[in-house]
PDB file of N, CA and C in Angstrom:
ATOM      1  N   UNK A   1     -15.129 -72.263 -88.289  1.00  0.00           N
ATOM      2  CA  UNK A   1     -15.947 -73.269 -87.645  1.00  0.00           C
ATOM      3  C   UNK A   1     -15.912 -74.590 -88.426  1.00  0.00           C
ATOM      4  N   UNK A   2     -16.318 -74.615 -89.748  1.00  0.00           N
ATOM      5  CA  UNK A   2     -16.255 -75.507 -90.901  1.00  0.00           C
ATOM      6  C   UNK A   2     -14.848 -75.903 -91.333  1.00  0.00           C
ATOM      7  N   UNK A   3     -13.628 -76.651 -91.252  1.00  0.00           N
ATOM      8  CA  UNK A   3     -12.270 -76.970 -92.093  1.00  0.00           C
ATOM      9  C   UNK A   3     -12.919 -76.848 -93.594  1.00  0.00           C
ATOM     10  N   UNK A   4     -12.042 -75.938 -94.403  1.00  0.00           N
ATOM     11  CA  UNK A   4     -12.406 -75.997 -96.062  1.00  0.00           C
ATOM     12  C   UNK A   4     -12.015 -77.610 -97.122  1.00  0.00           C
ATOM     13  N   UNK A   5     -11.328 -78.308 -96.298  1.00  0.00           N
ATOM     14  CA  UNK A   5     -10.831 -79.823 -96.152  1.00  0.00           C
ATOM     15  C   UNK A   5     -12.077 -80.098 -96.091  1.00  0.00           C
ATOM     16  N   UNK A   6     -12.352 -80.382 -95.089  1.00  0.00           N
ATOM     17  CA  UNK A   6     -13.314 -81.226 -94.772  1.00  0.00           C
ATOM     18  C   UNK A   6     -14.717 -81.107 -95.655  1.00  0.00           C
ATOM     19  N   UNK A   7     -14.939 -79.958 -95.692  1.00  0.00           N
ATOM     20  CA  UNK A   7     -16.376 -79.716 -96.747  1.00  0.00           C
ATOM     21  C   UNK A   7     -15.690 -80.286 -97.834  1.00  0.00           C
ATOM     22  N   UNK A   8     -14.841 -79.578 -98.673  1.00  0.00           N
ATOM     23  CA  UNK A   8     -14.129 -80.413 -99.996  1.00  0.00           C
ATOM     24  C   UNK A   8     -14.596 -81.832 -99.826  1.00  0.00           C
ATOM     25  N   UNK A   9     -13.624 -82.908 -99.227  1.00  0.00           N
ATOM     26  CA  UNK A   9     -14.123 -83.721 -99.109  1.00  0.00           C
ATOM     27  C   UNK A   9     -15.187 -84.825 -99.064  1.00  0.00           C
ATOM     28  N   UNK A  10     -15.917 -83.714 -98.295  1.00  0.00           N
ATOM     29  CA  UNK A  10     -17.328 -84.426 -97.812  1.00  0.00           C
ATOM     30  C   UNK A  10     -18.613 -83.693 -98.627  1.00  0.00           C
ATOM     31  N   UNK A  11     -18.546 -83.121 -99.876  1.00  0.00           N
ATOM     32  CA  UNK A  11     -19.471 -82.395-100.657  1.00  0.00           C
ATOM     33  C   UNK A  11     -20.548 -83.228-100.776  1.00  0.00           C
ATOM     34  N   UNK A  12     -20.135 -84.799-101.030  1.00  0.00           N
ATOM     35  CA  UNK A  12     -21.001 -85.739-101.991  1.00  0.00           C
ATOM     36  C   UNK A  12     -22.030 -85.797-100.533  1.00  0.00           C
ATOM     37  N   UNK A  13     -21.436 -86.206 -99.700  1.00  0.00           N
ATOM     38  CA  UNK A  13     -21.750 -87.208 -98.207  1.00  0.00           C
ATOM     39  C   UNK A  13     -23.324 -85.924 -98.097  1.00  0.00           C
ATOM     40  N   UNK A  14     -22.980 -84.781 -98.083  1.00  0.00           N
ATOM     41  CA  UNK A  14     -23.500 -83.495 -97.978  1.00  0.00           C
ATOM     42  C   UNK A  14     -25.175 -83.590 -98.622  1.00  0.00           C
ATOM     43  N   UNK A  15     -24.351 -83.518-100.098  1.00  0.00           N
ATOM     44  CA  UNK A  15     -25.555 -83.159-101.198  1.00  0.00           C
ATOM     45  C   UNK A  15     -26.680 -84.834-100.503  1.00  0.00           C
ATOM     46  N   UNK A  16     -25.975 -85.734-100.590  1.00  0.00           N
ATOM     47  CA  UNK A  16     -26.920 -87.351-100.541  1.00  0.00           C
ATOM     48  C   UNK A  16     -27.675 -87.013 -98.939  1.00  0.00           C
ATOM     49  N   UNK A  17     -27.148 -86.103 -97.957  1.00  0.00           N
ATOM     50  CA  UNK A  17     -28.368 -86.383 -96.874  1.00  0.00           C
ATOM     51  C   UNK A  17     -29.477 -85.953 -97.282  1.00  0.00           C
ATOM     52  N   UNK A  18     -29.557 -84.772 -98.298  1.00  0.00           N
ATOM     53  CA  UNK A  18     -31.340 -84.351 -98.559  1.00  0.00           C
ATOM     54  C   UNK A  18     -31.549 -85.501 -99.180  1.00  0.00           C
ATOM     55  N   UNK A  19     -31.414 -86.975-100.009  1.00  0.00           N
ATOM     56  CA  UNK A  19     -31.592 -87.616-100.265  1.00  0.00           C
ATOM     57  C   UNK A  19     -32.304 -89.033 -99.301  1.00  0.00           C
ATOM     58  N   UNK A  20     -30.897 -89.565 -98.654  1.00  0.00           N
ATOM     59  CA  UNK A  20     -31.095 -90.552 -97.871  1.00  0.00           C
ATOM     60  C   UNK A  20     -30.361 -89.777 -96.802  1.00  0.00           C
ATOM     61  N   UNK A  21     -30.905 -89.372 -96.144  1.00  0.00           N
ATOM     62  CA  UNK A  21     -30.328 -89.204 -94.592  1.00  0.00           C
ATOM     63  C   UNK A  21     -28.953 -89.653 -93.922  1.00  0.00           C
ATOM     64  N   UNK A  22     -29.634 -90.893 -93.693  1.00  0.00           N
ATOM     65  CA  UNK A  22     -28.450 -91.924 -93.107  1.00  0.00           C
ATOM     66  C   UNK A  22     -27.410 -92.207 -93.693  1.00  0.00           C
ATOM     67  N   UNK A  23     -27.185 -92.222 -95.285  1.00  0.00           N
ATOM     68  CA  UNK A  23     -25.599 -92.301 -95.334  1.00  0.00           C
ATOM     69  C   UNK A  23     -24.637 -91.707 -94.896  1.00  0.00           C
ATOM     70  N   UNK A  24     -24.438 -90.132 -94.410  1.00  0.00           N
ATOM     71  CA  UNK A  24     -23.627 -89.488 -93.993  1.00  0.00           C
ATOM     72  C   UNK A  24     -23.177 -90.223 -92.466  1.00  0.00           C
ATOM     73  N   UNK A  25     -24.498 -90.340 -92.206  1.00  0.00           N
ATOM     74  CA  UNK A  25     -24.633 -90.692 -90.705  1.00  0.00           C
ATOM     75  C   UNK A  25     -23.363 -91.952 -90.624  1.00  0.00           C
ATOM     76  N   UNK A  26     -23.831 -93.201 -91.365  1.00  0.00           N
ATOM     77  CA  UNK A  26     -22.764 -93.889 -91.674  1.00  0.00           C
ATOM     78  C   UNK A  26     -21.401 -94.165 -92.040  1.00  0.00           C
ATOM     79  N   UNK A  27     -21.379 -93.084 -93.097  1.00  0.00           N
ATOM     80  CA  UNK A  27     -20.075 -93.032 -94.331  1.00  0.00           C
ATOM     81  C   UNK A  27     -18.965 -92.204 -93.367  1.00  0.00           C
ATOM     82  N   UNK A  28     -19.677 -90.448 -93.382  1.00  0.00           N
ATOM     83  CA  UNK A  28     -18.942 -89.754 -92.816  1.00  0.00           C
ATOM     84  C   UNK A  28     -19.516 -89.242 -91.770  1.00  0.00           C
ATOM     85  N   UNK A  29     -19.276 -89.937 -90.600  1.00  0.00           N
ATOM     86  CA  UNK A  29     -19.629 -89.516 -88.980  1.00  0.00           C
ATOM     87  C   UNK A  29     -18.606 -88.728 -88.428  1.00  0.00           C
ATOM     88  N   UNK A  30     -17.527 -88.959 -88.760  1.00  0.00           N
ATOM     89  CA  UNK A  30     -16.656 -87.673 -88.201  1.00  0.00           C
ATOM     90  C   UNK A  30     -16.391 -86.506 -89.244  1.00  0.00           C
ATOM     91  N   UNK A  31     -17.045 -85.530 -89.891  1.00  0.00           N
ATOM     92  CA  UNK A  31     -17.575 -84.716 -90.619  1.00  0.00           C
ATOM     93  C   UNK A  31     -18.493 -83.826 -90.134  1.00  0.00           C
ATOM     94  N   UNK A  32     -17.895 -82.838 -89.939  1.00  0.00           N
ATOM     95  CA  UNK A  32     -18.962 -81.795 -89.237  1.00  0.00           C
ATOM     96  C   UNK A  32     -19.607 -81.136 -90.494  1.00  0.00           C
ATOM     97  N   UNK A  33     -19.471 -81.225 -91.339  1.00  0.00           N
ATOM     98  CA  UNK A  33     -19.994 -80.326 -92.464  1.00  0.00           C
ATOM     99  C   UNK A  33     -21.138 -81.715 -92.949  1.00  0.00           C
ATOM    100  N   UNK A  34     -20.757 -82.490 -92.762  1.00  0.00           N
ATOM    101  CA  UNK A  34     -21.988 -84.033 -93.445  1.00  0.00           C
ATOM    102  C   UNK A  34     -22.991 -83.901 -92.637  1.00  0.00           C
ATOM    103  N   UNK A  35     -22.303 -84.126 -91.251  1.00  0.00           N
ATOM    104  CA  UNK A  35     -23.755 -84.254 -90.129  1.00  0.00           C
ATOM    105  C   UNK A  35     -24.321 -83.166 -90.381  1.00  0.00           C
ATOM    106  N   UNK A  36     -24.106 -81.912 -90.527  1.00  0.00           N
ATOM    107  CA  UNK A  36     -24.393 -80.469 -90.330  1.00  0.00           C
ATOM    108  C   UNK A  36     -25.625 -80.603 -91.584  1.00  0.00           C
ATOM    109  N   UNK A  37     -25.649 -81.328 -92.953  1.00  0.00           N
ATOM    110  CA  UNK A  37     -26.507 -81.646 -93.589  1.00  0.00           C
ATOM    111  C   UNK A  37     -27.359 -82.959 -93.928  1.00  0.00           C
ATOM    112  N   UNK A  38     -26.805 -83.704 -93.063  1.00  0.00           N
ATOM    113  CA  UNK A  38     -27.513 -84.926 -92.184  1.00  0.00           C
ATOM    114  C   UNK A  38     -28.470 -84.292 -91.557  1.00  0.00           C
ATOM    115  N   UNK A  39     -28.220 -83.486 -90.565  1.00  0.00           N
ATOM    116  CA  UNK A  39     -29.326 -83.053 -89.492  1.00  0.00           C
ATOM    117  C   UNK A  39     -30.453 -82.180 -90.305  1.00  0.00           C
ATOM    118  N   UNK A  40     -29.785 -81.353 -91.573  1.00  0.00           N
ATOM    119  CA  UNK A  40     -30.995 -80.780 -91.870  1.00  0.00           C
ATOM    120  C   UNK A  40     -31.717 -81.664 -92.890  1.00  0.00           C
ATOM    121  N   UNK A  41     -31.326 -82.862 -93.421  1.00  0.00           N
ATOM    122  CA  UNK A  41     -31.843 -83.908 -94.156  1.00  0.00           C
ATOM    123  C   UNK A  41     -32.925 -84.753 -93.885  1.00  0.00           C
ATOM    124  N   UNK A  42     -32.572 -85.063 -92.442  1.00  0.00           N
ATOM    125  CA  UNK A  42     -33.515 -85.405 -91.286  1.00  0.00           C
ATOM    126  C   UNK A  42     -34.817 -84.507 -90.992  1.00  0.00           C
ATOM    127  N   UNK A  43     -34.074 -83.500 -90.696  1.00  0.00           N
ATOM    128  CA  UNK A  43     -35.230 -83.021 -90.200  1.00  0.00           C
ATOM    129  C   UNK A  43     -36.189 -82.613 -91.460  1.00  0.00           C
ATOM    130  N   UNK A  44     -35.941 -82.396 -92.786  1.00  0.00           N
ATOM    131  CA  UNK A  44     -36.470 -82.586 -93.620  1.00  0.00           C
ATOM    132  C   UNK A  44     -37.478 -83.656 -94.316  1.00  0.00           C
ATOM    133  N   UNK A  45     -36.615 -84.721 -93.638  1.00  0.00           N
ATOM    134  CA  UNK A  45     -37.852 -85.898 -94.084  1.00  0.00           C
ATOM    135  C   UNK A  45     -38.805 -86.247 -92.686  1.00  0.00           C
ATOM    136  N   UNK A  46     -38.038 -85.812 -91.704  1.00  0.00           N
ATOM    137  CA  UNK A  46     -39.440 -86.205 -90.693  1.00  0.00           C
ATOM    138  C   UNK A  46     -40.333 -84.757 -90.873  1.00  0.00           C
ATOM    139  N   UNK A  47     -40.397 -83.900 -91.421  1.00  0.00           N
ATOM    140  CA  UNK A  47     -41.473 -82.848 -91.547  1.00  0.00           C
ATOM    141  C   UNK A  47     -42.307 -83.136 -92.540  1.00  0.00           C
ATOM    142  N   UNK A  48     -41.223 -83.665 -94.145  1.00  0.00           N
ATOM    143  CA  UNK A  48     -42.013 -84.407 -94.944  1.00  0.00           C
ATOM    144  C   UNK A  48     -43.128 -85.641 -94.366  1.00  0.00           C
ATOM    145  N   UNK A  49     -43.122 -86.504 -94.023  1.00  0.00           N
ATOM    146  CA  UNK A  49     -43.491 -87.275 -92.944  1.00  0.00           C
ATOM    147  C   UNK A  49     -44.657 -86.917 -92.493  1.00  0.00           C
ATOM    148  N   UNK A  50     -44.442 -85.606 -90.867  1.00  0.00           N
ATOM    149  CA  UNK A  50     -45.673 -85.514 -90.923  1.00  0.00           C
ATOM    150  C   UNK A  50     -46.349 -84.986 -91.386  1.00  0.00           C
ATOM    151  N   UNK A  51     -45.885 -83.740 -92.350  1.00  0.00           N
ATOM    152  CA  UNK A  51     -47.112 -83.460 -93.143  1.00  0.00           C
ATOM    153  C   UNK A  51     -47.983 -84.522 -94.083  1.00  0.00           C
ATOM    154  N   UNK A  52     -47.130 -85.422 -94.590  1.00  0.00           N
ATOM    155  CA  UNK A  52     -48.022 -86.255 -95.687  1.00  0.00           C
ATOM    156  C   UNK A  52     -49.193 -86.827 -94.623  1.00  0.00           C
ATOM    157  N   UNK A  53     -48.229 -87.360 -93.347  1.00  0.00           N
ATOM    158  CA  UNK A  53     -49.860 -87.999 -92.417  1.00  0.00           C
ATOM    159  C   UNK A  53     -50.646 -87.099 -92.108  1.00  0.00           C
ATOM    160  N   UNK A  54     -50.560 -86.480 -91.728  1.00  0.00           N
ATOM    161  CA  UNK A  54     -51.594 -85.065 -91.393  1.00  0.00           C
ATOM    162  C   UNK A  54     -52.846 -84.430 -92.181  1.00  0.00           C
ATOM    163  N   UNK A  55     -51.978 -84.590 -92.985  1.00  0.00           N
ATOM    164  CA  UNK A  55     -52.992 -83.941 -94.703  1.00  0.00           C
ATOM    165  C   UNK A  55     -53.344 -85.018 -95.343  1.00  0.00           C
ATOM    166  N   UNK A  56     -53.069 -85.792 -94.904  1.00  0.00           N
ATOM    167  CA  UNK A  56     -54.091 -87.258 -95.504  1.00  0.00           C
ATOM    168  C   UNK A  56     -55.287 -87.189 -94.963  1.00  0.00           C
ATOM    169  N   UNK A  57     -54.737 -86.988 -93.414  1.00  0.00           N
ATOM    170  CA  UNK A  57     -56.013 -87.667 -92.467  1.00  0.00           C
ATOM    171  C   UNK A  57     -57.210 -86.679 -92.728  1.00  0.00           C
ATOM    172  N   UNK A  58     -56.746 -84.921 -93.272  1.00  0.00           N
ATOM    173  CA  UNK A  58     -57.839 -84.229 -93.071  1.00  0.00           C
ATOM    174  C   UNK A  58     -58.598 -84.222 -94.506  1.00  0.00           C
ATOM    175  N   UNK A  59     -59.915 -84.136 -94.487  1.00  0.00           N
ATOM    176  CA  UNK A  59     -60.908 -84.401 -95.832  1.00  0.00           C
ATOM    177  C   UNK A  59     -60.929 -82.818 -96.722  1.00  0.00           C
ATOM    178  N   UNK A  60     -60.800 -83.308 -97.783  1.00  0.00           N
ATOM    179  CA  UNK A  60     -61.104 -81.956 -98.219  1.00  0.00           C
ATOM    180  C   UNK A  60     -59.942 -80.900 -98.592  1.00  0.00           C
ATOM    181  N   UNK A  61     -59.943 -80.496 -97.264  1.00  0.00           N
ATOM    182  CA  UNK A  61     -58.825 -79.183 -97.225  1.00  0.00           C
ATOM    183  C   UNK A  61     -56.827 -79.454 -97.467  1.00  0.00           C
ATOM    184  N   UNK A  62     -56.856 -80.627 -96.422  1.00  0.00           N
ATOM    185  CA  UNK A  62     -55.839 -81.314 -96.342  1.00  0.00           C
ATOM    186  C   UNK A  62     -55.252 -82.014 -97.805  1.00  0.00           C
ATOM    187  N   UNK A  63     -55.809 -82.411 -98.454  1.00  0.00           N
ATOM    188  CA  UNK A  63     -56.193 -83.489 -99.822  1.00  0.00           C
ATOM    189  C   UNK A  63     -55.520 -82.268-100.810  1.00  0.00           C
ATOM    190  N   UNK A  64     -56.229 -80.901-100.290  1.00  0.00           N
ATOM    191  CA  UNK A  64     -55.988 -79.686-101.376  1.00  0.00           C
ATOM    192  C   UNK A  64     -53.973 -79.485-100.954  1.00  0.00           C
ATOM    193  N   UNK A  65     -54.090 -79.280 -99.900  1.00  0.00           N
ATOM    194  CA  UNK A  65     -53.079 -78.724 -99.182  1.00  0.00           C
ATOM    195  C   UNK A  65     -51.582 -79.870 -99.530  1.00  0.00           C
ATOM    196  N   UNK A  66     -52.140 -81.239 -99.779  1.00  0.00           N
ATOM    197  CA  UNK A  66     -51.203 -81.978 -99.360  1.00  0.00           C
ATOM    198  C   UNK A  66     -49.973 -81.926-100.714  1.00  0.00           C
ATOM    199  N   UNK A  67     -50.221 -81.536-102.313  1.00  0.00           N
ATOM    200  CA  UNK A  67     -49.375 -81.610-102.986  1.00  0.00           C
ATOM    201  C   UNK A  67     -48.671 -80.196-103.180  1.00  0.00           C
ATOM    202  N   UNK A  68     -49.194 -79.327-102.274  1.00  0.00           N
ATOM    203  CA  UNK A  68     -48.291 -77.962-101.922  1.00  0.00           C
ATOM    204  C   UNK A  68     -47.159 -78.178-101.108  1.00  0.00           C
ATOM    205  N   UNK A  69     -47.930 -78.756 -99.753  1.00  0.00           N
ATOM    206  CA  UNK A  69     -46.824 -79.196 -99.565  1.00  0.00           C
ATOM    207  C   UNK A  69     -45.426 -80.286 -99.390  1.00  0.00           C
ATOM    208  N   UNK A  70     -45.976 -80.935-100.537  1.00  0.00           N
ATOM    209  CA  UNK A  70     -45.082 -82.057-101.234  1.00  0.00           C
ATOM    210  C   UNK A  70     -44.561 -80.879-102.387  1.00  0.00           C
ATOM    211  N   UNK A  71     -44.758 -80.216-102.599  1.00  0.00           N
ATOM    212  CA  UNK A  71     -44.006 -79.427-103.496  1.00  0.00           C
ATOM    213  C   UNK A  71     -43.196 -78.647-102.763  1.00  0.00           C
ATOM    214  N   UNK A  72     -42.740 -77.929-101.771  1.00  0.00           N
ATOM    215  CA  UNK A  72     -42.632 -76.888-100.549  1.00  0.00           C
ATOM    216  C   UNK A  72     -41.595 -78.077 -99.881  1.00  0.00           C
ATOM    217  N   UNK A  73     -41.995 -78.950 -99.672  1.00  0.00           N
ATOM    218  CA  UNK A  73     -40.844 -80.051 -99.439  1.00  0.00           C
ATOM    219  C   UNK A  73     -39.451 -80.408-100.575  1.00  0.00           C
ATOM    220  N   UNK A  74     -39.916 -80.510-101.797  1.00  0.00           N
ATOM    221  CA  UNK A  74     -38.847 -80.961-103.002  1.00  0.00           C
ATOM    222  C   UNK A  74     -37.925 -79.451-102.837  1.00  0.00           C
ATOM    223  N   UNK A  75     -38.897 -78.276-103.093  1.00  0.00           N
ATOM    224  CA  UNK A  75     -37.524 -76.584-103.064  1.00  0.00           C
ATOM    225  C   UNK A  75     -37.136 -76.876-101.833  1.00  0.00           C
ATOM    226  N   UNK A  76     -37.448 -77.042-100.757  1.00  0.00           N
ATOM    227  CA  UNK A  76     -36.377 -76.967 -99.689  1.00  0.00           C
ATOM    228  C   UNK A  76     -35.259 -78.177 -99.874  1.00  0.00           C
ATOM    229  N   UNK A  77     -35.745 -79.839-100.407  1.00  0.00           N
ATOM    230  CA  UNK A  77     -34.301 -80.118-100.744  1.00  0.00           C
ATOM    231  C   UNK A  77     -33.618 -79.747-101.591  1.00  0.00           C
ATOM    232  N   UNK A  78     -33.874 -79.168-102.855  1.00  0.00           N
ATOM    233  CA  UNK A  78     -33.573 -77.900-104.054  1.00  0.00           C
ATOM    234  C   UNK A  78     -32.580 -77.258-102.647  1.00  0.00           C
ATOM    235  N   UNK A  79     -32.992 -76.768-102.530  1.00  0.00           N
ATOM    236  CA  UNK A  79     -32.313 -75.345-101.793  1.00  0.00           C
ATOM    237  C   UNK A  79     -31.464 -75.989-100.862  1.00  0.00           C
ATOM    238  N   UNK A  80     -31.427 -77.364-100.338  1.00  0.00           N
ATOM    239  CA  UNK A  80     -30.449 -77.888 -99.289  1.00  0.00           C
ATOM    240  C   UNK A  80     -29.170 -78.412-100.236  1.00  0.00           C
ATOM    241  N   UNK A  81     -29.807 -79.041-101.271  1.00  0.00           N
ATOM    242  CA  UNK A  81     -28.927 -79.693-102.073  1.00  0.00           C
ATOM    243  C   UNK A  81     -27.824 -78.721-102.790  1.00  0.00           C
ATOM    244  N   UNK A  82     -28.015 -77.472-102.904  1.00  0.00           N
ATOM    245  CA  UNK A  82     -27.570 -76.241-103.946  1.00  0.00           C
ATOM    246  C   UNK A  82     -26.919 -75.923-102.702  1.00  0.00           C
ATOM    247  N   UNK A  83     -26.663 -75.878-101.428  1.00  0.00           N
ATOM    248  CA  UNK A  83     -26.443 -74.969-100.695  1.00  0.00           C
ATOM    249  C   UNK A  83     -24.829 -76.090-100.412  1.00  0.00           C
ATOM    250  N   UNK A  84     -24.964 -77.378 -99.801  1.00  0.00           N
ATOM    251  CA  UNK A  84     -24.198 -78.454-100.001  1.00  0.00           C
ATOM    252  C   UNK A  84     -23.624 -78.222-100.596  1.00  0.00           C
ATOM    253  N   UNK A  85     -23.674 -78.329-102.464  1.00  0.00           N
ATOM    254  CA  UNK A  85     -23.023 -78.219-103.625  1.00  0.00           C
ATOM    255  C   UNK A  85     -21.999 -77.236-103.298  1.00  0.00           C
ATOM    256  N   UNK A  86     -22.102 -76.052-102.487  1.00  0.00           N
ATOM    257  CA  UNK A  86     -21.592 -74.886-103.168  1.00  0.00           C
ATOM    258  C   UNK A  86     -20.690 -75.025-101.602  1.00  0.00           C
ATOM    259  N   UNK A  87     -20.915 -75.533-100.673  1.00  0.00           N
ATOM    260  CA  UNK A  87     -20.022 -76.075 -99.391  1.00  0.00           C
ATOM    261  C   UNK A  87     -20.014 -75.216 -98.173  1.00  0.00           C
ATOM    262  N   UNK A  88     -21.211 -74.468 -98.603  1.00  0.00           N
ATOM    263  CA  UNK A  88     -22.276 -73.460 -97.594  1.00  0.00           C
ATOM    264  C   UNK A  88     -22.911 -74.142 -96.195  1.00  0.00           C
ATOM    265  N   UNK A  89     -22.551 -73.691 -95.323  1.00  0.00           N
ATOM    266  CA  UNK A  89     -23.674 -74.005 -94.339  1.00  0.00           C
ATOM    267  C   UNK A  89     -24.493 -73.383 -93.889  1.00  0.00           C
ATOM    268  N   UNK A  90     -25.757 -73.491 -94.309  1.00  0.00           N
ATOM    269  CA  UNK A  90     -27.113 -72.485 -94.955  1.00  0.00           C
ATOM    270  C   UNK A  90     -28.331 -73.270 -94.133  1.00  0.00           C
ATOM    271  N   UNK A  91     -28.980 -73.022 -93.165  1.00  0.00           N
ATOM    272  CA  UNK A  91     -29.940 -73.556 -92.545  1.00  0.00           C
ATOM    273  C   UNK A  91     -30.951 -73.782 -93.477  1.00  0.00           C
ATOM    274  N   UNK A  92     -32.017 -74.498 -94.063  1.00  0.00           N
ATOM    275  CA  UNK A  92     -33.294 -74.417 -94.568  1.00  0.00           C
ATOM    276  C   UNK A  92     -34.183 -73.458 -94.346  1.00  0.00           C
ATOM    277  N   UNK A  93     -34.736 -72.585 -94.579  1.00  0.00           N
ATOM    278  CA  UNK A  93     -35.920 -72.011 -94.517  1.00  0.00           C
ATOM    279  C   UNK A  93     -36.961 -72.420 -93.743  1.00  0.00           C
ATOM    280  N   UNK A  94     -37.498 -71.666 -92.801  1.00  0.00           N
ATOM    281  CA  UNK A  94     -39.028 -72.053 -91.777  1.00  0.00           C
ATOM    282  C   UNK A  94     -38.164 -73.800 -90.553  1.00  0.00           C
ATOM    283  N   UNK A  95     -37.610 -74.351 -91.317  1.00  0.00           N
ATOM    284  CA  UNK A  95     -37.542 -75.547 -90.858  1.00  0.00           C
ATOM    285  C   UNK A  95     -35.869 -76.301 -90.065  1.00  0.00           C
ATOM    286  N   UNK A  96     -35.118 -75.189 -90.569  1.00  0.00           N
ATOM    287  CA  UNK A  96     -33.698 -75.345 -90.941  1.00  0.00           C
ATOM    288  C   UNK A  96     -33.138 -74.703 -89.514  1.00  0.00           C
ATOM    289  N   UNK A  97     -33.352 -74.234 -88.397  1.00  0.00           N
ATOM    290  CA  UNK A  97     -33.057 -74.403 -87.158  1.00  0.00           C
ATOM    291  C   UNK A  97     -33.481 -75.233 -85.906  1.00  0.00           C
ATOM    292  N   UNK A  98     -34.127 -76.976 -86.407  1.00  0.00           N
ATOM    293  CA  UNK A  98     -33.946 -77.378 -85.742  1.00  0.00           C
ATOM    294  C   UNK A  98     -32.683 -78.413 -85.670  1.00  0.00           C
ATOM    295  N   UNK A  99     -32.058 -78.376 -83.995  1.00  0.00           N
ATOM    296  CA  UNK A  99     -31.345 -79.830 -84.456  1.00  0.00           C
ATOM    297  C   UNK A  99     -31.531 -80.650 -83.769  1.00  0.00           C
ATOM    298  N   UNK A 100     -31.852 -81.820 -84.461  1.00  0.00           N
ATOM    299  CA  UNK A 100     -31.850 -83.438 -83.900  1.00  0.00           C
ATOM    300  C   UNK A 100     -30.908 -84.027 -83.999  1.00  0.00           C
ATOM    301  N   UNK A 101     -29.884 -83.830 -84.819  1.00  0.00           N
ATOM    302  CA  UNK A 101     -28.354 -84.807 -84.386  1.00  0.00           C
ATOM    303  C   UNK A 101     -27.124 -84.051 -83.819  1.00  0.00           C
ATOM    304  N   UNK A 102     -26.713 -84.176 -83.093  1.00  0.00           N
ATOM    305  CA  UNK A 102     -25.599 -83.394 -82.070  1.00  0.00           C
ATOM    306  C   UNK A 102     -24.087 -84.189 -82.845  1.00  0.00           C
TER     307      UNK A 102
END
């Protein structure tokens, strides 16, 4: 499904979407192995996202909740970034079957 070329290649493009998203999107768009961690990069930071708004807004509980899961966010890019590295295509955990970029 994956060319072993192409992951070679595109390792870096890979590891930088848990980072910044959009460079792959940019750099390497014809890369099925980049987008493939583009999309879970994405969807990583828009979950990051709404949880931080979410658990802001709530008093108390949310406030408790919110640096869990800002922590629960960093291992899953841990775990996206390690998975990249190694030229795996490894969905994320809880979060890692959705896709938003085709």
């Amino acid at each position: 499904m994956y060319d072993s070329t192409d992951i070679q290649n595109n390792k870096a493009m890979a590891i930088i979407a848990y980072i910044l998203f959009f460079v792959p999107l940019l750099a390497a768009k014809e890369s099925k192995f980049a987008m493939y961690h583009a999309n879970q990069g994405l969807t990583l930071f828009l979950t990051a996202v709404l949880a931080n708004i979410v658990l802001s807004i709530i008093p108390i509980i949310g406030w408790i909740l919110l640096p869990i899961a800002n922590l629960a966010i960093c291992v899953l890019a841990i775990l996206g970034i390690i998975a990249a590295a190694q030229g795996q295509v490894k969905p994320l955990p809880i979060i890692g079957s959705y896709t938003l970029l085709k």
